[in-house]
PDB file of N, CA and C in Angstrom:
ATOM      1  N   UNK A   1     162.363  59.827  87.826  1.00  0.00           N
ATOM      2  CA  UNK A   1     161.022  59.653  87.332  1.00  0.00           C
ATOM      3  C   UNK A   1     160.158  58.871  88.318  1.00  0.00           C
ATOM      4  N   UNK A   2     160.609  58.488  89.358  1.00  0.00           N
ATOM      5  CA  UNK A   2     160.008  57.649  90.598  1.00  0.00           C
ATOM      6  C   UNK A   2     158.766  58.275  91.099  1.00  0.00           C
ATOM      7  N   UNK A   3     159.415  59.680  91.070  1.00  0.00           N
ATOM      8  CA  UNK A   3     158.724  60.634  91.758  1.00  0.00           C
ATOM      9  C   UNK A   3     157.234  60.893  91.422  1.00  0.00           C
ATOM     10  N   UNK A   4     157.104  60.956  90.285  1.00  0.00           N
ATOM     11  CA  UNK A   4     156.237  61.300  89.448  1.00  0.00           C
ATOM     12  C   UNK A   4     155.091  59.848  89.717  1.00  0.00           C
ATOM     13  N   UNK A   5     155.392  58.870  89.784  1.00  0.00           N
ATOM     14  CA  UNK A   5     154.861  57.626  89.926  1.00  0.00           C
ATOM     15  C   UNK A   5     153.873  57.398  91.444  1.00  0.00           C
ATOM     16  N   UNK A   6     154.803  58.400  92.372  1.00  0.00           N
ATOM     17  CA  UNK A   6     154.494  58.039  93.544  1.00  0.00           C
ATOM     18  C   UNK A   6     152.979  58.222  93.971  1.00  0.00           C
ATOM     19  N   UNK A   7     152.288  57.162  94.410  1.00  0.00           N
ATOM     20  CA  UNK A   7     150.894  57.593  94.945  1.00  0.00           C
ATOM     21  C   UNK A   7     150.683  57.922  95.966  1.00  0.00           C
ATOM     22  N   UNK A   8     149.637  59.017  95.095  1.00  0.00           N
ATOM     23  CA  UNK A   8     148.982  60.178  96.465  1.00  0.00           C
ATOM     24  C   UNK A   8     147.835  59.500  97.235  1.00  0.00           C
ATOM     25  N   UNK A   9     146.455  58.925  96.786  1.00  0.00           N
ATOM     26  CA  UNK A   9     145.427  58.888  97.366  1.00  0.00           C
ATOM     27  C   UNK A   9     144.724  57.605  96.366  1.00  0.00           C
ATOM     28  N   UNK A  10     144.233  56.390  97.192  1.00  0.00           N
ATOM     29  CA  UNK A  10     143.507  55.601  96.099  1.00  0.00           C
ATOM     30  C   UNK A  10     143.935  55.295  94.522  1.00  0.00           C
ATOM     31  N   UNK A  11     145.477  55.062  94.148  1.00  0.00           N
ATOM     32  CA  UNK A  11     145.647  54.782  93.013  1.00  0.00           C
ATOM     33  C   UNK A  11     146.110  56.238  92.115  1.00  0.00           C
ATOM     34  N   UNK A  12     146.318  57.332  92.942  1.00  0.00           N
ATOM     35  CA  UNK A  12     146.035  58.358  91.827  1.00  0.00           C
ATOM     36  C   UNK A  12     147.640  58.777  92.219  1.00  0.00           C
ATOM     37  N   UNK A  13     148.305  58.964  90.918  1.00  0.00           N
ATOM     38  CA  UNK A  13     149.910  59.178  91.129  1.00  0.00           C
ATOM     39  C   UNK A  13     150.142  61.003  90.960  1.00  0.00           C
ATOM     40  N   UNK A  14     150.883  61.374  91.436  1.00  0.00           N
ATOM     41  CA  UNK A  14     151.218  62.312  90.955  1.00  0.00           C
ATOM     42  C   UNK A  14     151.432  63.059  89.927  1.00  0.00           C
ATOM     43  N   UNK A  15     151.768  62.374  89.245  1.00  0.00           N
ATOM     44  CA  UNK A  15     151.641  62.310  87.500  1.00  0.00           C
ATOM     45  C   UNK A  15     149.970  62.858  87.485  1.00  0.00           C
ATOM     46  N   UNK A  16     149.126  61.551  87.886  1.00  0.00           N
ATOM     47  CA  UNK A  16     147.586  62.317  87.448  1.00  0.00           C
ATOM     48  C   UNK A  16     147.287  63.761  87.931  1.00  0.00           C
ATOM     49  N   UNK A  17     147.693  63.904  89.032  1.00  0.00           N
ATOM     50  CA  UNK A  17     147.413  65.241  90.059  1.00  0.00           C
ATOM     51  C   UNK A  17     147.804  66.223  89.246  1.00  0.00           C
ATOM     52  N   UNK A  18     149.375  65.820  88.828  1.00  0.00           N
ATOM     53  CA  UNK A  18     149.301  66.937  87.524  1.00  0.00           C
ATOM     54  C   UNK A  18     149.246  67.336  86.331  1.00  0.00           C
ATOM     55  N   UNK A  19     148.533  66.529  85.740  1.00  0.00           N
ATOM     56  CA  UNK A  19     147.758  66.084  84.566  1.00  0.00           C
ATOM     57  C   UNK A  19     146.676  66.677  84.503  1.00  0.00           C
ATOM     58  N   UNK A  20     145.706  66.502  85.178  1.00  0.00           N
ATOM     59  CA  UNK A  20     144.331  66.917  85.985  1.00  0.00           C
ATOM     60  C   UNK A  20     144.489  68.656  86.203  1.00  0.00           C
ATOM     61  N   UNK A  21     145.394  68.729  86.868  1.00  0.00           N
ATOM     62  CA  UNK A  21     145.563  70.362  87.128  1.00  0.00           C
ATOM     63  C   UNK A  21     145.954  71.097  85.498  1.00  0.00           C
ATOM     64  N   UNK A  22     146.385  70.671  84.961  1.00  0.00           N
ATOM     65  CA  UNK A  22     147.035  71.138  83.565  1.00  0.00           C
ATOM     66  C   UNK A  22     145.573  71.221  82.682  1.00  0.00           C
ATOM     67  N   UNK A  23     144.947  70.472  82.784  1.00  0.00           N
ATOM     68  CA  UNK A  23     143.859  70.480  81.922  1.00  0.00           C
ATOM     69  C   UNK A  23     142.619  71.366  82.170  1.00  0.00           C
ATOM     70  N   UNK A  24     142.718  71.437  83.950  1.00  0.00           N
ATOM     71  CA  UNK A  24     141.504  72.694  84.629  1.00  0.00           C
ATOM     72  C   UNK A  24     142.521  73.545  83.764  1.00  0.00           C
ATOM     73  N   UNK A  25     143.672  73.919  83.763  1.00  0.00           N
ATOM     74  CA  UNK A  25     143.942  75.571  83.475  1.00  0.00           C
ATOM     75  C   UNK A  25     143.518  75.726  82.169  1.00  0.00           C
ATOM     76  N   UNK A  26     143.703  74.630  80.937  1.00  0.00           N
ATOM     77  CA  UNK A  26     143.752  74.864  79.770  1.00  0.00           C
ATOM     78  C   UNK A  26     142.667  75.043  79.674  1.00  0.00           C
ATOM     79  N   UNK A  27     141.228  74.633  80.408  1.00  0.00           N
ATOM     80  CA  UNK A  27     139.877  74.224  80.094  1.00  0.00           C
ATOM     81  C   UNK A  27     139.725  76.075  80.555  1.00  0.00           C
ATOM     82  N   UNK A  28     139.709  76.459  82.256  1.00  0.00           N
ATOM     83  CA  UNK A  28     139.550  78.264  82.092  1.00  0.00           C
ATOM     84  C   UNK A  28     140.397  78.799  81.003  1.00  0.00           C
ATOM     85  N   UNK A  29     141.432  78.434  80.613  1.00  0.00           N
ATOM     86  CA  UNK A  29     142.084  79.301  79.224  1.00  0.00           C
ATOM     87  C   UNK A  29     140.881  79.690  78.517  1.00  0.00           C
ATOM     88  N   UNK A  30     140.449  78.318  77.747  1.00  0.00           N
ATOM     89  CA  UNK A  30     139.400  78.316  77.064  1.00  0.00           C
ATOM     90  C   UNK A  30     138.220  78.988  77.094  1.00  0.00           C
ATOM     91  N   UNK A  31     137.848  78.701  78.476  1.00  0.00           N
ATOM     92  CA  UNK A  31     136.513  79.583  78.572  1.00  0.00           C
ATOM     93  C   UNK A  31     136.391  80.911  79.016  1.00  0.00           C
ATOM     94  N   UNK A  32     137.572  81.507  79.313  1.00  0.00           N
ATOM     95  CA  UNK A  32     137.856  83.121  79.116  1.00  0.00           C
ATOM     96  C   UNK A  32     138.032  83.168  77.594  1.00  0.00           C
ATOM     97  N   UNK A  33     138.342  82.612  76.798  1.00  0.00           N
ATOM     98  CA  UNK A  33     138.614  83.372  75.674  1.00  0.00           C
ATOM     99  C   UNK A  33     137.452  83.159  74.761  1.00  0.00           C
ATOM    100  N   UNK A  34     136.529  82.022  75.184  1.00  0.00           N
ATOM    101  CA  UNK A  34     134.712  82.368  74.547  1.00  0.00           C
ATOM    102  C   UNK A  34     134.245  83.600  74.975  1.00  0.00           C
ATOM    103  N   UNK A  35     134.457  84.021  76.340  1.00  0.00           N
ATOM    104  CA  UNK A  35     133.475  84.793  76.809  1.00  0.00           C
ATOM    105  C   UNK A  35     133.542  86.331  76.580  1.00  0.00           C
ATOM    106  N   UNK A  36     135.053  86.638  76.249  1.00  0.00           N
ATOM    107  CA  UNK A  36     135.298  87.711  75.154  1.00  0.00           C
ATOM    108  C   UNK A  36     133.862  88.234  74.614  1.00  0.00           C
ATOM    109  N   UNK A  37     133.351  89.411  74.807  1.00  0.00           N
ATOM    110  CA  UNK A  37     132.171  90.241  74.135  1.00  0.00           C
ATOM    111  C   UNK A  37     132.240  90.489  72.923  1.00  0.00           C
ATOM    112  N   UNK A  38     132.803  92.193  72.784  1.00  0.00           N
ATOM    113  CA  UNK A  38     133.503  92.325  71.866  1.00  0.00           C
ATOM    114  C   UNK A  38     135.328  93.313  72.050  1.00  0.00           C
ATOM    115  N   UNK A  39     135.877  92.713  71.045  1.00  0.00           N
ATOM    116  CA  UNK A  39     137.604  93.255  70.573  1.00  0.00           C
ATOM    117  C   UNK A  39     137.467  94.534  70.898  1.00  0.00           C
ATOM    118  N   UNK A  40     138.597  94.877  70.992  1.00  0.00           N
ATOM    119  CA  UNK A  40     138.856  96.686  71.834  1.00  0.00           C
ATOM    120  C   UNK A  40     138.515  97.132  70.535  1.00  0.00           C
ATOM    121  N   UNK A  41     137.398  98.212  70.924  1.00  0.00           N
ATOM    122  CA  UNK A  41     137.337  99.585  69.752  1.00  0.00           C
ATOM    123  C   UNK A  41     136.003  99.368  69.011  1.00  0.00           C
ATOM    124  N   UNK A  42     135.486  97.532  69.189  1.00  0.00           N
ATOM    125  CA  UNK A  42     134.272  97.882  68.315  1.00  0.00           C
ATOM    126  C   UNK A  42     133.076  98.229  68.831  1.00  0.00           C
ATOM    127  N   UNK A  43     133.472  98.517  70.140  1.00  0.00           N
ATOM    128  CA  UNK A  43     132.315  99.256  71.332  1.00  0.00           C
ATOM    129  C   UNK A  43     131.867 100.530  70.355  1.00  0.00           C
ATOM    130  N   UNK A  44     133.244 101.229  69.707  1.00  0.00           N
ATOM    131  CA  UNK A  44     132.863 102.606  69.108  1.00  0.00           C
ATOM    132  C   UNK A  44     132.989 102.429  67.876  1.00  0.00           C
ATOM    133  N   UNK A  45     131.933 101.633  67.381  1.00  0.00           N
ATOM    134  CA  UNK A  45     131.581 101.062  65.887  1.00  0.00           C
ATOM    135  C   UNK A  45     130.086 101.268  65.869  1.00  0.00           C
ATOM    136  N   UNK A  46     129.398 101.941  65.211  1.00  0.00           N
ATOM    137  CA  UNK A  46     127.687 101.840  64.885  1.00  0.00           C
ATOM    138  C   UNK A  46     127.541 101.992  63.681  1.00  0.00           C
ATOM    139  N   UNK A  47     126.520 100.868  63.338  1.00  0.00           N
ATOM    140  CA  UNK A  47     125.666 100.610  61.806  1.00  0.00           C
ATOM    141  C   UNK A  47     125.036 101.971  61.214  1.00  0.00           C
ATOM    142  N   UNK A  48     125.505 102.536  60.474  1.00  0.00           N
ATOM    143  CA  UNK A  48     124.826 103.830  60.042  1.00  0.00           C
ATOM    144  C   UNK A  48     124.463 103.906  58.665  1.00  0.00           C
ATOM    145  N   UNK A  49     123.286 104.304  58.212  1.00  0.00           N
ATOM    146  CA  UNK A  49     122.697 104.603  56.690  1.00  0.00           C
ATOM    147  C   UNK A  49     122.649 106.141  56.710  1.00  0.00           C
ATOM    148  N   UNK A  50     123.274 106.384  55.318  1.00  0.00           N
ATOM    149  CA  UNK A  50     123.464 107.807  54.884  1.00  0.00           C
ATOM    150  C   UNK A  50     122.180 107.990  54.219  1.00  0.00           C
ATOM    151  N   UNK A  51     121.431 109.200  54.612  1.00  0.00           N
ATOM    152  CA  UNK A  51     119.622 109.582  54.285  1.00  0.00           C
ATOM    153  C   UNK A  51     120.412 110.264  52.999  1.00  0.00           C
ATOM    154  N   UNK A  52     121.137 110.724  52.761  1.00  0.00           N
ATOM    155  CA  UNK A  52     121.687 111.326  51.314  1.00  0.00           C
ATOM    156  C   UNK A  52     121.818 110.481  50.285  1.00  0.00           C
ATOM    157  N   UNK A  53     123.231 109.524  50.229  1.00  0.00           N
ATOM    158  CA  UNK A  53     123.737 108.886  49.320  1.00  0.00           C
ATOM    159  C   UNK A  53     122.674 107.425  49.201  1.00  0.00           C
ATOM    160  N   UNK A  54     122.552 106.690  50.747  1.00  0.00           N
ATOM    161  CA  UNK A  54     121.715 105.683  50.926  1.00  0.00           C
ATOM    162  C   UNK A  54     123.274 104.743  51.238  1.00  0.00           C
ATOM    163  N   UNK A  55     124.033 105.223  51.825  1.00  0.00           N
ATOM    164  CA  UNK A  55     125.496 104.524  51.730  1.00  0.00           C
ATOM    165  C   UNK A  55     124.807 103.553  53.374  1.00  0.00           C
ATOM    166  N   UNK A  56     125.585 102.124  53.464  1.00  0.00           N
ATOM    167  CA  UNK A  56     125.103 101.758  54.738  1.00  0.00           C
ATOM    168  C   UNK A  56     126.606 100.936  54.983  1.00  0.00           C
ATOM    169  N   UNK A  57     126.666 101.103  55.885  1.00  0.00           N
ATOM    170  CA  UNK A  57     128.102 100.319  56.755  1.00  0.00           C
ATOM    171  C   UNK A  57     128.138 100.717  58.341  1.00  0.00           C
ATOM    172  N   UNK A  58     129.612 100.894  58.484  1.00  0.00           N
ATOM    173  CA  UNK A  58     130.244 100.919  60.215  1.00  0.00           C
ATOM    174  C   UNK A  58     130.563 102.582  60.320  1.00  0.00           C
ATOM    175  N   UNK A  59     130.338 103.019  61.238  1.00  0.00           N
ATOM    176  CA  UNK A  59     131.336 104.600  61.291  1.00  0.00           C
ATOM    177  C   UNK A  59     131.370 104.726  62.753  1.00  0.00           C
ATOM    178  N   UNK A  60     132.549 104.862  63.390  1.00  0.00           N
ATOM    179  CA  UNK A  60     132.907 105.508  64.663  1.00  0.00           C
ATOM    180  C   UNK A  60     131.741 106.187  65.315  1.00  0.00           C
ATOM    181  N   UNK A  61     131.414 106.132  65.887  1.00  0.00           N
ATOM    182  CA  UNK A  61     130.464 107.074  67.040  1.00  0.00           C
ATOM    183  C   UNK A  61     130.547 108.508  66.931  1.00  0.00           C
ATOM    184  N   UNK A  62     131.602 108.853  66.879  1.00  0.00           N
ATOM    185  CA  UNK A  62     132.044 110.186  66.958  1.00  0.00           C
ATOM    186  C   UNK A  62     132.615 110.397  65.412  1.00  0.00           C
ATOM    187  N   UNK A  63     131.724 110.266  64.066  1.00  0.00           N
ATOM    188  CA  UNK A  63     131.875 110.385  63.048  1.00  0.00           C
ATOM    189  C   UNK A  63     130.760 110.437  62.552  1.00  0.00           C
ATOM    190  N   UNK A  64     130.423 112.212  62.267  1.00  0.00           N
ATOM    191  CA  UNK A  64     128.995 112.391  61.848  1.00  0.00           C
ATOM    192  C   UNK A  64     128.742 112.424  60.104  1.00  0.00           C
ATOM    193  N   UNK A  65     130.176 112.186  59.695  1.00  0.00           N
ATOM    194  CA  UNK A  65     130.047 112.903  57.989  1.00  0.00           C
ATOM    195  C   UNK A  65     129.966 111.050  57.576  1.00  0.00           C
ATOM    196  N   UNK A  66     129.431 111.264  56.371  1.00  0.00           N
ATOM    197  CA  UNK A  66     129.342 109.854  55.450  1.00  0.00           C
ATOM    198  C   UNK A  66     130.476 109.538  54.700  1.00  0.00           C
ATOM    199  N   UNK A  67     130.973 108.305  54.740  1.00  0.00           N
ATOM    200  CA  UNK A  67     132.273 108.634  53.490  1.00  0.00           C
ATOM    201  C   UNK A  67     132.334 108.597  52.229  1.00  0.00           C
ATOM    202  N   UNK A  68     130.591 108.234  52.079  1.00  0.00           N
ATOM    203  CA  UNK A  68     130.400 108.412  50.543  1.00  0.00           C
ATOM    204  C   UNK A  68     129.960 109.556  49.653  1.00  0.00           C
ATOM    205  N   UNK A  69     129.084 110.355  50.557  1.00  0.00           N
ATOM    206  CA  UNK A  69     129.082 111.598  49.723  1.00  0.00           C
ATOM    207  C   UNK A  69     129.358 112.650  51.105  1.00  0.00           C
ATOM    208  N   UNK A  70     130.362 112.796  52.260  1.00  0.00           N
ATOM    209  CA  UNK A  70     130.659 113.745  53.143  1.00  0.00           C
ATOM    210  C   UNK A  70     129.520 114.567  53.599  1.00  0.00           C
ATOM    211  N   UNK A  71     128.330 113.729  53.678  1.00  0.00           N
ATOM    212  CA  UNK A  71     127.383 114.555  54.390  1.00  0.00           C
ATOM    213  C   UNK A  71     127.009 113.983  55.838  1.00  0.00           C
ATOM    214  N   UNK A  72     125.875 115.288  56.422  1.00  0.00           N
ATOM    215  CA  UNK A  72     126.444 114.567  58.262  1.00  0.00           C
ATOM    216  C   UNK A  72     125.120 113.323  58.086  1.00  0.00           C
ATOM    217  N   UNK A  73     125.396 112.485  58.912  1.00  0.00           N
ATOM    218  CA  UNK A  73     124.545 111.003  58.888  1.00  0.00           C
ATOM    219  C   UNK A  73     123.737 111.422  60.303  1.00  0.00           C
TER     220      UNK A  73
END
């Protein structure tokens, strides 16, 4: 455990050096996983109102029928 003690520069032990480094990684962990847009798949998600039923929610992109009364939206 000496090792760990030993100083690098002005008071700062090795121990801090890698202390310090542990915390930059956890800190980019972090801020890649804010910057997330959006989750796989809800790219091909759009808000759609059915002019028939008046149904309103999510439907695939490539999903022209309504699921409330099967007409095309």
């Amino acid at each position: 455990m000496d090792i760990l003690n030993t100083e690098l520069i002005a008071g700062i032990t090795l121990l801090h050096a890698f202390l310090a480094v542990f915390v930059v990684l956890i800190a980019g962990i972090a801020v890649q996983a804010l910057r997330k847009d959006k989750l796989a798949g809800q790219d091909l998600q759009r808000e759609a109102t059915c002019p028939h039923c008046g149904w309103k929610g999510r439907l695939s992109k490539y999903q022209r029928k309504c699921p409330g009364c099967n007409q095309q939206v």
